[in-house]
N, C-alpha and C. Protein backbone atom coordinates (compact mmCIF):
# COMPACT_ATOMS: atom_id res chain seq x y z
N UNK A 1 -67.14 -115.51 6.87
CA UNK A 1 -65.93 -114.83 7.30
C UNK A 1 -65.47 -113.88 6.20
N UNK A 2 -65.14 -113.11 6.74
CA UNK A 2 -64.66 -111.94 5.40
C UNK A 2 -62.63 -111.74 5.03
N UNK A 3 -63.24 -111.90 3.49
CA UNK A 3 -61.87 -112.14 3.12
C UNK A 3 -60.93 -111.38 3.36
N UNK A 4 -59.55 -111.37 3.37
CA UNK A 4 -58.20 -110.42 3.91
C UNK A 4 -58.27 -109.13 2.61
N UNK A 5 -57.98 -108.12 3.19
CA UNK A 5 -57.51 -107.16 2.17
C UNK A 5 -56.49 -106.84 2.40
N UNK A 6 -56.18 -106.57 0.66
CA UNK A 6 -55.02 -106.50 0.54
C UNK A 6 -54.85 -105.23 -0.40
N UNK A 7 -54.12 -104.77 -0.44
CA UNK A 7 -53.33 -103.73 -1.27
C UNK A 7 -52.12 -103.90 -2.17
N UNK A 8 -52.22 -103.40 -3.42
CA UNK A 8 -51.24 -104.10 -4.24
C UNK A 8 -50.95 -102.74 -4.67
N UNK A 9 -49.36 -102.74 -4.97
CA UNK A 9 -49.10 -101.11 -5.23
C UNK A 9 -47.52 -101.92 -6.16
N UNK A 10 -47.00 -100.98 -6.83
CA UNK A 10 -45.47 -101.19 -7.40
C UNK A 10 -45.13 -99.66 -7.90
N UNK A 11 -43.67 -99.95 -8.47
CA UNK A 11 -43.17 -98.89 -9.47
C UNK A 11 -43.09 -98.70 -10.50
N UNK A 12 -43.62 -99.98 -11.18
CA UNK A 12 -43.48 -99.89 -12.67
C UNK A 12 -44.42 -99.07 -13.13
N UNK A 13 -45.86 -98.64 -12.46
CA UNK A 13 -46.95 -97.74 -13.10
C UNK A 13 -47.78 -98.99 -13.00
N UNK A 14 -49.42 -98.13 -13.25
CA UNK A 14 -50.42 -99.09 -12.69
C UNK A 14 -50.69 -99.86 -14.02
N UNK A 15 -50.12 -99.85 -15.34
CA UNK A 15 -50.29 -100.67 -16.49
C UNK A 15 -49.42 -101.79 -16.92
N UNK A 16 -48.25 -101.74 -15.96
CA UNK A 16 -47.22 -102.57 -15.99
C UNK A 16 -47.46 -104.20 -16.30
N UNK A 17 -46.98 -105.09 -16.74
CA UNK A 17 -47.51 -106.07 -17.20
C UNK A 17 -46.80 -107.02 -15.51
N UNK A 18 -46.09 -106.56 -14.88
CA UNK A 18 -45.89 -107.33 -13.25
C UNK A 18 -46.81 -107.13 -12.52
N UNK A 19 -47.77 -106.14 -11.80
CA UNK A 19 -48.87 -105.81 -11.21
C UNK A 19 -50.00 -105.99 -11.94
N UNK A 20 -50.03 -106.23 -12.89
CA UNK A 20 -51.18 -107.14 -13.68
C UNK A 20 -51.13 -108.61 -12.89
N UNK A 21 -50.36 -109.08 -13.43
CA UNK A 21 -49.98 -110.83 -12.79
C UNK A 21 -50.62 -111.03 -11.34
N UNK A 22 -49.81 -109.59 -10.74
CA UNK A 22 -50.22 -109.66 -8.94
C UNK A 22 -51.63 -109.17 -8.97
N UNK A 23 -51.98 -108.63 -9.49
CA UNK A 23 -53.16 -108.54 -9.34
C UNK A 23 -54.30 -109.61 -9.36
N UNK A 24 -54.05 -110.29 -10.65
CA UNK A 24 -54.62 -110.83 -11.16
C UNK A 24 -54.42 -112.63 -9.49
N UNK A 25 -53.09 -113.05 -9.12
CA UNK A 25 -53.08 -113.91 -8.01
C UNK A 25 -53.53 -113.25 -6.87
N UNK A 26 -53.65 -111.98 -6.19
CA UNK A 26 -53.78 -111.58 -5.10
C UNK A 26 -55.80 -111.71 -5.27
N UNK A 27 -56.33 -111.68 -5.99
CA UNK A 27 -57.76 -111.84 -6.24
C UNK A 27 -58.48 -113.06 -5.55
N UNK A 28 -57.40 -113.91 -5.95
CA UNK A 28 -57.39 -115.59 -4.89
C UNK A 28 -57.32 -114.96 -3.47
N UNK A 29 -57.24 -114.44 -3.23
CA UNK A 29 -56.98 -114.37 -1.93
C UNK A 29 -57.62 -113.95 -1.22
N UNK A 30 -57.87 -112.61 -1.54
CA UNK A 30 -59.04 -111.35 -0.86
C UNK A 30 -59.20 -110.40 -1.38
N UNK A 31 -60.11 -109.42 -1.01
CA UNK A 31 -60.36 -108.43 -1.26
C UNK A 31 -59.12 -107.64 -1.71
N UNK A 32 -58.89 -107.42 -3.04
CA UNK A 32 -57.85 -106.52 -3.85
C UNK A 32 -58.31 -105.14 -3.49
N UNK A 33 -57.17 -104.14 -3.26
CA UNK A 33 -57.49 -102.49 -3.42
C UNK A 33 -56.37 -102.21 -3.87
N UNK A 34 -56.03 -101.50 -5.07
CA UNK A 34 -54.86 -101.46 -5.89
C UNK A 34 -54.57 -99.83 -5.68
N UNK A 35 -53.79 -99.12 -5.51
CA UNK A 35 -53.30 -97.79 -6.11
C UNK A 35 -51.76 -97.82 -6.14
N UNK A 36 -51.91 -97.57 -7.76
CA UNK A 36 -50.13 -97.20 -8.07
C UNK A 36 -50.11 -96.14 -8.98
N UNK A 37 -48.78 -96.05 -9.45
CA UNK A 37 -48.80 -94.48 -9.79
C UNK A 37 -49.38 -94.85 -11.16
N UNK A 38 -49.60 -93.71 -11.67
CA UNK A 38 -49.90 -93.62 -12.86
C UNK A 38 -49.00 -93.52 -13.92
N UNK A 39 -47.50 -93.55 -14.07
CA UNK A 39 -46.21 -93.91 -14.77
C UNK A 39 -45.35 -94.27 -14.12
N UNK A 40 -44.59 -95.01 -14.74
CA UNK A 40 -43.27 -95.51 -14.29
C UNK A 40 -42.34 -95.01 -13.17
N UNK A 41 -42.23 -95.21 -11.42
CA UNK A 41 -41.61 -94.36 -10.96
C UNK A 41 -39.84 -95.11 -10.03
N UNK A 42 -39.66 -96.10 -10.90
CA UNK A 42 -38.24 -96.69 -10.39
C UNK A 42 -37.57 -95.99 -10.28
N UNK A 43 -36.86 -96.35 -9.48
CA UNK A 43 -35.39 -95.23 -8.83
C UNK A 43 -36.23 -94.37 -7.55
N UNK A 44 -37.26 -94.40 -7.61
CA UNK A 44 -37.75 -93.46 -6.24
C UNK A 44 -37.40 -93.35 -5.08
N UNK A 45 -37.00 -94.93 -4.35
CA UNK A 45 -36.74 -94.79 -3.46
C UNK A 45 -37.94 -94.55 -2.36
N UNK A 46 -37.56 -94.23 -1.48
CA UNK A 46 -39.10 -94.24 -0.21
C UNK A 46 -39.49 -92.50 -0.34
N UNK A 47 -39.12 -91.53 -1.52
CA UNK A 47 -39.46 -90.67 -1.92
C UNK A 47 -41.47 -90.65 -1.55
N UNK A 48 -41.04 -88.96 -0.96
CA UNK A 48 -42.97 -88.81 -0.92
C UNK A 48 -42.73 -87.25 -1.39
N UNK A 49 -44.32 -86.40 -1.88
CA UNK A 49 -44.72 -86.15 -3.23
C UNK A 49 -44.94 -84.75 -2.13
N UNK A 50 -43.98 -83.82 -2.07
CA UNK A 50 -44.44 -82.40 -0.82
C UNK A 50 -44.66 -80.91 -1.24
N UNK A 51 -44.18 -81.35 -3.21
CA UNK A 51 -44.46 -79.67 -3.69
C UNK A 51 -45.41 -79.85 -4.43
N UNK A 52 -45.83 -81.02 -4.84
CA UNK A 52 -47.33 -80.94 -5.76
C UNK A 52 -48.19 -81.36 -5.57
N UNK A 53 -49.28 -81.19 -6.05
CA UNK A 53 -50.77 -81.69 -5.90
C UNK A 53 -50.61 -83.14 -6.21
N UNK A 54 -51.00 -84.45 -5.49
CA UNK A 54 -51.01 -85.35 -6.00
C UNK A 54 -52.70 -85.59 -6.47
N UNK A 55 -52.34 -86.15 -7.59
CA UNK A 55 -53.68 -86.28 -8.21
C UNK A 55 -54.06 -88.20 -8.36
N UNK A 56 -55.20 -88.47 -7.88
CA UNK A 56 -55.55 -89.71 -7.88
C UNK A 56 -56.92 -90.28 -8.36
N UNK A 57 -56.74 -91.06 -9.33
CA UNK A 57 -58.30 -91.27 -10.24
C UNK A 57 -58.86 -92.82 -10.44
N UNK A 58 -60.00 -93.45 -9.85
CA UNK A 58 -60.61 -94.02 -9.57
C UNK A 58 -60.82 -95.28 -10.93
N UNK A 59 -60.04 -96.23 -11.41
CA UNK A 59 -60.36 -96.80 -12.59
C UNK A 59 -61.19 -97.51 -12.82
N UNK A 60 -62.41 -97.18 -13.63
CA UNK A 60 -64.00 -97.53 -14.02
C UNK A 60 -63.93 -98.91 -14.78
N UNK A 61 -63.00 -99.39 -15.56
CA UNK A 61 -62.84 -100.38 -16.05
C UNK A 61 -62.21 -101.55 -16.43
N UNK A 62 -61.49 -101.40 -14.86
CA UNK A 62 -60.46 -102.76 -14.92
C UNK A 62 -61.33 -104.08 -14.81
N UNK A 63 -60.55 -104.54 -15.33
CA UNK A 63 -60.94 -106.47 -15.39
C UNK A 63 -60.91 -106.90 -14.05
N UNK A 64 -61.61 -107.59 -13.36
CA UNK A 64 -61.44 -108.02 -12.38
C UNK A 64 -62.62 -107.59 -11.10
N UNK A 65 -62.62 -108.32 -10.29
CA UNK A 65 -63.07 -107.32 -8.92
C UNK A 65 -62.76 -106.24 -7.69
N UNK A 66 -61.20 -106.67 -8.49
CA UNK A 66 -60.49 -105.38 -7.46
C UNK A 66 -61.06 -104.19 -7.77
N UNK A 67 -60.62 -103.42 -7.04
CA UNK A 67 -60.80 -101.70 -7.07
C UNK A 67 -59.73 -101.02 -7.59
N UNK A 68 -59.32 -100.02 -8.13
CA UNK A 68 -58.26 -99.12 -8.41
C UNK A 68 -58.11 -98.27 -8.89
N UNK A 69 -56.83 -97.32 -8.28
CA UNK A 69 -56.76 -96.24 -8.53
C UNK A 69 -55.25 -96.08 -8.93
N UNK A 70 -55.25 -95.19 -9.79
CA UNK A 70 -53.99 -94.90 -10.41
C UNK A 70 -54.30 -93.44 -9.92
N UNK A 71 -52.55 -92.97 -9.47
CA UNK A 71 -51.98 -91.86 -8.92
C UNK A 71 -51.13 -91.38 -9.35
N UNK A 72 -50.97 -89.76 -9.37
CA UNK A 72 -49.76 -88.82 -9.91
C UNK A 72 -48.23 -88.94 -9.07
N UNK A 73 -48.62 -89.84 -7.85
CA UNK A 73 -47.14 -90.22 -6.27
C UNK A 73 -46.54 -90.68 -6.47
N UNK A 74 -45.74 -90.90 -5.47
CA UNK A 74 -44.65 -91.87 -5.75
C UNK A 74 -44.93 -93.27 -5.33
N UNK A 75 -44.57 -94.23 -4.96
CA UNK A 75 -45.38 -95.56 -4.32
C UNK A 75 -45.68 -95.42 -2.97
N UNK A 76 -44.80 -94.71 -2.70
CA UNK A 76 -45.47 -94.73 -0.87
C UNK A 76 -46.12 -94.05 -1.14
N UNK A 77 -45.94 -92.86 -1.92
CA UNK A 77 -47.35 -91.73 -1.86
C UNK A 77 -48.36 -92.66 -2.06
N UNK A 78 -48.53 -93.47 -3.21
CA UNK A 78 -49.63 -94.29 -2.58
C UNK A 78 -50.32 -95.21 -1.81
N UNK A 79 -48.99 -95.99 -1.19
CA UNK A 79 -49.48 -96.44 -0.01
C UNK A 79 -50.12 -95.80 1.29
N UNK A 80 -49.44 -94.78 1.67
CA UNK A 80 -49.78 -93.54 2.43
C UNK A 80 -51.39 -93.22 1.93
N UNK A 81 -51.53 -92.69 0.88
CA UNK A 81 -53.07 -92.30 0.32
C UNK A 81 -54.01 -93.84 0.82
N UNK A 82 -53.59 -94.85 0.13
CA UNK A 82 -54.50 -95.83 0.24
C UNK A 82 -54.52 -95.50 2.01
N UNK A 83 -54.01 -95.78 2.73
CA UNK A 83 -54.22 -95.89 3.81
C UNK A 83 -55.17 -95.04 4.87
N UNK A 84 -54.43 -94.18 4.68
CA UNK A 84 -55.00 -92.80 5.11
C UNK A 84 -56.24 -91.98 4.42
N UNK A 85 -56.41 -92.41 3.45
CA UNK A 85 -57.49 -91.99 2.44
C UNK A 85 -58.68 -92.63 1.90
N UNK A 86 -58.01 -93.53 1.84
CA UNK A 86 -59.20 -94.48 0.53
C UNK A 86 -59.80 -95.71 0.76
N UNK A 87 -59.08 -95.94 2.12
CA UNK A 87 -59.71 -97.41 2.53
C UNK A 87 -60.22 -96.92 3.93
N UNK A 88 -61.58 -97.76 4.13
CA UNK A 88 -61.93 -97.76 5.42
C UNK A 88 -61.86 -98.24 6.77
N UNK A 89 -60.68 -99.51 6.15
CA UNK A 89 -60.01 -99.99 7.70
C UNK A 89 -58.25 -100.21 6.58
N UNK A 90 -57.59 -100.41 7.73
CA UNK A 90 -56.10 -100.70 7.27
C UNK A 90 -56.05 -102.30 6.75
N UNK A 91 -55.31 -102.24 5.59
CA UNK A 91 -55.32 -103.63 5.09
C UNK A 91 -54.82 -104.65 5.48
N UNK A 92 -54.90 -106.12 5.15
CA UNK A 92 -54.66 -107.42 5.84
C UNK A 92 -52.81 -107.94 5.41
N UNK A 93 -52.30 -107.25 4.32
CA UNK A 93 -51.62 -106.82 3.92
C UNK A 93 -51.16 -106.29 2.83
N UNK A 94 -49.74 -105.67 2.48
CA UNK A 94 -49.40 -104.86 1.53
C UNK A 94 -48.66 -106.00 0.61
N UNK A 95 -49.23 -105.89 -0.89
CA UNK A 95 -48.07 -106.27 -1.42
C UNK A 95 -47.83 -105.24 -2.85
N UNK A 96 -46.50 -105.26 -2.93
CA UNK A 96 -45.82 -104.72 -4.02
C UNK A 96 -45.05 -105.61 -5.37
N UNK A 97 -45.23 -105.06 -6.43
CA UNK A 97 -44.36 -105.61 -7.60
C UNK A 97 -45.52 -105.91 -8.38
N UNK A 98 -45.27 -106.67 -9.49
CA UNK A 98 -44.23 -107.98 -9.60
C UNK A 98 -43.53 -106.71 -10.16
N UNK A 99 -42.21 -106.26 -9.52
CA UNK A 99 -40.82 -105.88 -10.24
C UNK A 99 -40.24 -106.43 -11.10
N UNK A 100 -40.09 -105.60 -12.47
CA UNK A 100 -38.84 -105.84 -13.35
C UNK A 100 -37.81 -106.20 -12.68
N UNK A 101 -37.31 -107.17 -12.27
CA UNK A 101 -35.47 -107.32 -12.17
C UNK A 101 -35.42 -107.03 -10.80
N UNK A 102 -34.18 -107.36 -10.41
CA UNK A 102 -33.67 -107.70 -8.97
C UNK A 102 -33.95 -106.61 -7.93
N UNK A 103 -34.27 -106.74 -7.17
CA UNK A 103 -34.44 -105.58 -6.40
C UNK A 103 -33.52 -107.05 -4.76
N UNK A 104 -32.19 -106.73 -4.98
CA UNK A 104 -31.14 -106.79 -3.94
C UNK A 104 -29.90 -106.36 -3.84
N UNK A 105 -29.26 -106.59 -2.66
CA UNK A 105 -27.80 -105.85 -2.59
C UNK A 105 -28.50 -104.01 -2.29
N UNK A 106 -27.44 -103.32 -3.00
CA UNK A 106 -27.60 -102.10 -2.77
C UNK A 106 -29.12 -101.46 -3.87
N UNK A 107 -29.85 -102.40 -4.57
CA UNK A 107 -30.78 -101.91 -5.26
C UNK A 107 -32.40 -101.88 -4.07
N UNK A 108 -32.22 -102.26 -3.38
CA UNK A 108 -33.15 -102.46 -2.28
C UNK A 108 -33.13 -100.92 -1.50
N UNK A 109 -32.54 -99.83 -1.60
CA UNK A 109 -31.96 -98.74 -0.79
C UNK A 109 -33.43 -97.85 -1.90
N UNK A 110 -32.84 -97.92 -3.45
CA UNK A 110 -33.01 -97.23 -4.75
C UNK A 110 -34.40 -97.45 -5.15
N UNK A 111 -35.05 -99.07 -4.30
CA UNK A 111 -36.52 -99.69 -5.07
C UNK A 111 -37.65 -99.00 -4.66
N UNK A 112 -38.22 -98.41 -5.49
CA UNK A 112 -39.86 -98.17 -5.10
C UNK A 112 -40.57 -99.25 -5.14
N UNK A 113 -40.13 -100.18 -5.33
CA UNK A 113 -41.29 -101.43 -5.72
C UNK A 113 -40.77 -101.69 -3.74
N UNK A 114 -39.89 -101.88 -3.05
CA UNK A 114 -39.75 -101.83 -1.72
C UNK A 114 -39.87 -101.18 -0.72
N UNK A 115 -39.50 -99.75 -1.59
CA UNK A 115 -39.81 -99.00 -0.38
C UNK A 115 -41.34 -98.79 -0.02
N UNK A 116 -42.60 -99.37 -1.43
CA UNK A 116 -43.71 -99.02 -0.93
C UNK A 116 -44.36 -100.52 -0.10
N UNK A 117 -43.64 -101.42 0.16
CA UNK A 117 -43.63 -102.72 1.07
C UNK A 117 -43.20 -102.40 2.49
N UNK A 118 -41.91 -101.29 2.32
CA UNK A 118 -41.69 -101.06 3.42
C UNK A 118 -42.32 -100.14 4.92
N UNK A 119 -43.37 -99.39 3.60
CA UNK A 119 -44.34 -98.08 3.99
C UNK A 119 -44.89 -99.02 4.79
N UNK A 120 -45.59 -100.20 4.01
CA UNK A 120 -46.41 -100.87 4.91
C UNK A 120 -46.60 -101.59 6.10
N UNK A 121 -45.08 -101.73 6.27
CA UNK A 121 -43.99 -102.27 7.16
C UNK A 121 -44.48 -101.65 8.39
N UNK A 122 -44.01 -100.06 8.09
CA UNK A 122 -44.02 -99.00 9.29
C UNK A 122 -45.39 -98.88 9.27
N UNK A 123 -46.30 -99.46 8.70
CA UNK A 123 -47.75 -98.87 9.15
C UNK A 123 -48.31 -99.95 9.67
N UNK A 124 -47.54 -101.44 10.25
CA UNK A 124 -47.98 -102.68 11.22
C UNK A 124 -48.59 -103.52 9.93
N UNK A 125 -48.56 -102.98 8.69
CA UNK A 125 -49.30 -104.09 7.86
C UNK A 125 -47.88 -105.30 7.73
N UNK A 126 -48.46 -106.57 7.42
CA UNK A 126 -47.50 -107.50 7.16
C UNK A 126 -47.50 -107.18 5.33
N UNK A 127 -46.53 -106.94 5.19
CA UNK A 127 -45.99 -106.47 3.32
C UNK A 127 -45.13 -106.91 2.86
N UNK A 128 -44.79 -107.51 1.40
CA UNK A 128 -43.86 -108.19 1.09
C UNK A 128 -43.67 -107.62 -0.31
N UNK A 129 -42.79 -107.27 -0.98
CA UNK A 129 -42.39 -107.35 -2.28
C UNK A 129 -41.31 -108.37 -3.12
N UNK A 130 -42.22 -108.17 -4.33
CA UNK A 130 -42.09 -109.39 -5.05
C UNK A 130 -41.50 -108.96 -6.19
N UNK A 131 -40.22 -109.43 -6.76
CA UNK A 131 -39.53 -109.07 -8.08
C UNK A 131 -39.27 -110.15 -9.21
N UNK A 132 -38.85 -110.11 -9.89
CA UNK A 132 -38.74 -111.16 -10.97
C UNK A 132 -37.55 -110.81 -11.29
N UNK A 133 -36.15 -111.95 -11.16
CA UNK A 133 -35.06 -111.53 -11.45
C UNK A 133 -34.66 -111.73 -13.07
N UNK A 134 -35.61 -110.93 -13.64
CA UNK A 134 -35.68 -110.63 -15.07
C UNK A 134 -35.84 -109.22 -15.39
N UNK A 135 -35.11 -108.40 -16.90
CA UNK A 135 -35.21 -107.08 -16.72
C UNK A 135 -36.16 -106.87 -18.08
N UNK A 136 -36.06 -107.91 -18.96
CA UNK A 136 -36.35 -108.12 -20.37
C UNK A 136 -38.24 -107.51 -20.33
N UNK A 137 -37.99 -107.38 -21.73
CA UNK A 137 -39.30 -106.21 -21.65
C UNK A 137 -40.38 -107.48 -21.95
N UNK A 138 -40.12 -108.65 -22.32
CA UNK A 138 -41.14 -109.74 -22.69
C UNK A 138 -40.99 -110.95 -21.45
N UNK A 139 -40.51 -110.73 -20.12
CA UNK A 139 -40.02 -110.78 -18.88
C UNK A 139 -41.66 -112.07 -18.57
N UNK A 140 -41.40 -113.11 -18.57
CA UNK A 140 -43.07 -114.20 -18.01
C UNK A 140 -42.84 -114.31 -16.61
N UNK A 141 -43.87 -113.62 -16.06
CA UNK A 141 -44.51 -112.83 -15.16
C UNK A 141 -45.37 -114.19 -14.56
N UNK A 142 -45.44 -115.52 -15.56
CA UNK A 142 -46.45 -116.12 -15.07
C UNK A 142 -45.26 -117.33 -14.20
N UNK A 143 -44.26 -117.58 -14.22
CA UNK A 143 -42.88 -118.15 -13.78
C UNK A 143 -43.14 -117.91 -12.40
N UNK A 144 -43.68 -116.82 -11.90
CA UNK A 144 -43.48 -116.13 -10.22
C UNK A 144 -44.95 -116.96 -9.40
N UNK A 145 -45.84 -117.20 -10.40
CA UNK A 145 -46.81 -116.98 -9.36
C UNK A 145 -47.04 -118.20 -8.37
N UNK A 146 -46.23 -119.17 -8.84
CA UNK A 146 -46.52 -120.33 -7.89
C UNK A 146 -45.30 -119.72 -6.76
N UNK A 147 -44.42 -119.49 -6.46
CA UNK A 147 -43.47 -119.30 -5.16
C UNK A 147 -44.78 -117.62 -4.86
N UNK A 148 -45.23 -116.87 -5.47
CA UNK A 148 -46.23 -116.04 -4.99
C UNK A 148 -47.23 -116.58 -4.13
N UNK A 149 -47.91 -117.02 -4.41
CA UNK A 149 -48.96 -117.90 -4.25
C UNK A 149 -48.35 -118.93 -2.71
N UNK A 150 -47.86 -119.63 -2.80
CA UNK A 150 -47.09 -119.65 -1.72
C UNK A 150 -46.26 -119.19 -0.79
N UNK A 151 -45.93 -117.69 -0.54
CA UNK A 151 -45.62 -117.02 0.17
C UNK A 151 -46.43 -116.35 0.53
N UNK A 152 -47.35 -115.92 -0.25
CA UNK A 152 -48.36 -115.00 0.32
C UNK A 152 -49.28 -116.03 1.07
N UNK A 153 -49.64 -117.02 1.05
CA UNK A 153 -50.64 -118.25 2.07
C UNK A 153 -50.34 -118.41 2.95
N UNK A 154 -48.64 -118.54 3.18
CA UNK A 154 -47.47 -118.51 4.04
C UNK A 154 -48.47 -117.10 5.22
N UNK A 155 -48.03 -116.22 4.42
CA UNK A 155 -48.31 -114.81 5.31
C UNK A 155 -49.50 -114.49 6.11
N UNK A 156 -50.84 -114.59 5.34
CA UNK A 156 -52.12 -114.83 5.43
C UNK A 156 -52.28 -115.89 6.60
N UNK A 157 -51.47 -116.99 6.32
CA UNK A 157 -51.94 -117.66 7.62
C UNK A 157 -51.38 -117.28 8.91
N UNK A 158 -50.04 -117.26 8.86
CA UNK A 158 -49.10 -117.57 10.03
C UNK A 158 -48.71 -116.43 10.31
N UNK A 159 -48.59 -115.09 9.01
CA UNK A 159 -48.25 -113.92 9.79
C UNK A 159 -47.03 -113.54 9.68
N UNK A 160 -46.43 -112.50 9.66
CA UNK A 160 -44.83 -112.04 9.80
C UNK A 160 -45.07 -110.94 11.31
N UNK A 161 -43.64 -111.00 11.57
CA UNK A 161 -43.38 -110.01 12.75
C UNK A 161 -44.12 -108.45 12.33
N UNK A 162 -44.69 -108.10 13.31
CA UNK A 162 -44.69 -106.42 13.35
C UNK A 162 -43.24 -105.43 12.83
N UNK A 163 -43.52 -104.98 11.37
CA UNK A 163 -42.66 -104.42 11.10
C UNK A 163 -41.44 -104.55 9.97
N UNK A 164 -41.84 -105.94 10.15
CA UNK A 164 -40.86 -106.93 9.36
C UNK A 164 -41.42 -106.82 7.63
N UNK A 165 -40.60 -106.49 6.70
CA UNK A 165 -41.04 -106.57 5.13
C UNK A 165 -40.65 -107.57 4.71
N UNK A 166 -40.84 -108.80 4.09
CA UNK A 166 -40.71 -109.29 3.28
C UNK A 166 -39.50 -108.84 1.76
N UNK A 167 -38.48 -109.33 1.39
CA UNK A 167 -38.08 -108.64 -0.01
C UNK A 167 -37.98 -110.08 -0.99
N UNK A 168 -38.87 -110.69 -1.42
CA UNK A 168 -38.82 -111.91 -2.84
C UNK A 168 -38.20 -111.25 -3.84
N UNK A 169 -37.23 -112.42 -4.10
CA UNK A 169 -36.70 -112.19 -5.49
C UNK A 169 -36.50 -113.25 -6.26
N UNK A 170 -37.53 -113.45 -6.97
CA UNK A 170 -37.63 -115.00 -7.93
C UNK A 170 -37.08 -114.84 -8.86
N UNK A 171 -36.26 -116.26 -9.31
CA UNK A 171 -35.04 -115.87 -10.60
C UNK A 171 -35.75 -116.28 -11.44
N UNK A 172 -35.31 -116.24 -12.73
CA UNK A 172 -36.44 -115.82 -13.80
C UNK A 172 -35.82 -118.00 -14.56
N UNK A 173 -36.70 -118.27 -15.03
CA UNK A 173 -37.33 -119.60 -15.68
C UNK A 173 -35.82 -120.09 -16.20
């Protein structure tokens, strides 16, 4: 049987030490295909990329078996690309983060780490984003992965509504 793919995207940039983590649990799972931007793009919002060239480059030497690509977009720009571009069927689902710090209340409007969960939302994938209600730059990333790990098995098996995003926000240790 062939494993679920998944897509892992955030805002922190594709070197971020939160999408490391997810990366590194979403591997358990299935088939990883990663594209996030290539710097830091919080505050974006569900922002997409309409006066410039987006530029997107194929990374030769990540750890792991995932695939990835780091992009000049915004997060949906790369969810949008992954989708429409780079993968050959639509994924099993989207996930986003691990986010620096809270992404609720009125910060959920402002999150790229959500709005590119939410892309996935509108594109029938089941997507969830995942934050760490920590902002600190030495922020343990490894605190999340068991309620991860169990939400995402959650999903994989049983499924969320058409449409429906997911927004996790795990408080920090």
């Amino acid at each position: 049987m062939n494993r679920p793919l998944i897509l892992v995207t955030n805002d922190d940039g594709i070197s971020a030490p939160g999408i490391r983590s997810l990366i590194e649990i979403m591997n358990d799972f299935g088939d990883v295909f990663v594209v996030a931007p290539d710097s830091p793009q919080s505050g974006m919002g569900h922002a997409i990329t309409i006066e410039d060239v987006i530029r997107c480059e194929k990374i030769t030497d990540c750890k792991g078996p995932q695939v990835e690509y780091s992009c000049s977009g915004t997060p949906v720009d790369c969810v949008k690309l992954a989708i429409n571009q780079l993968l050959s069927r639509k994924p099993d689902l989207c996930v986003s983060g691990i986010n620096h710090g809270s992404n609720s209340s009125i910060n959920v409007i402002y999150s790229g780490t959500m709005s590119a969960a939410v892309e996935g939302a509108l594109e029938g994938i089941p997507s969830i984003g995942f934050s760490l209600i920590d902002s600190s730059y030495s922020a343990d990333f490894n605190y999340a992965e068991e309620y991860i790990r169990r939400i995402t098995k959650s999903v994989l098996q049983e499924g969320i509504e058409p449409g429906i995003c997911l927004n996790v926000n795990i408080p920090k240790a």
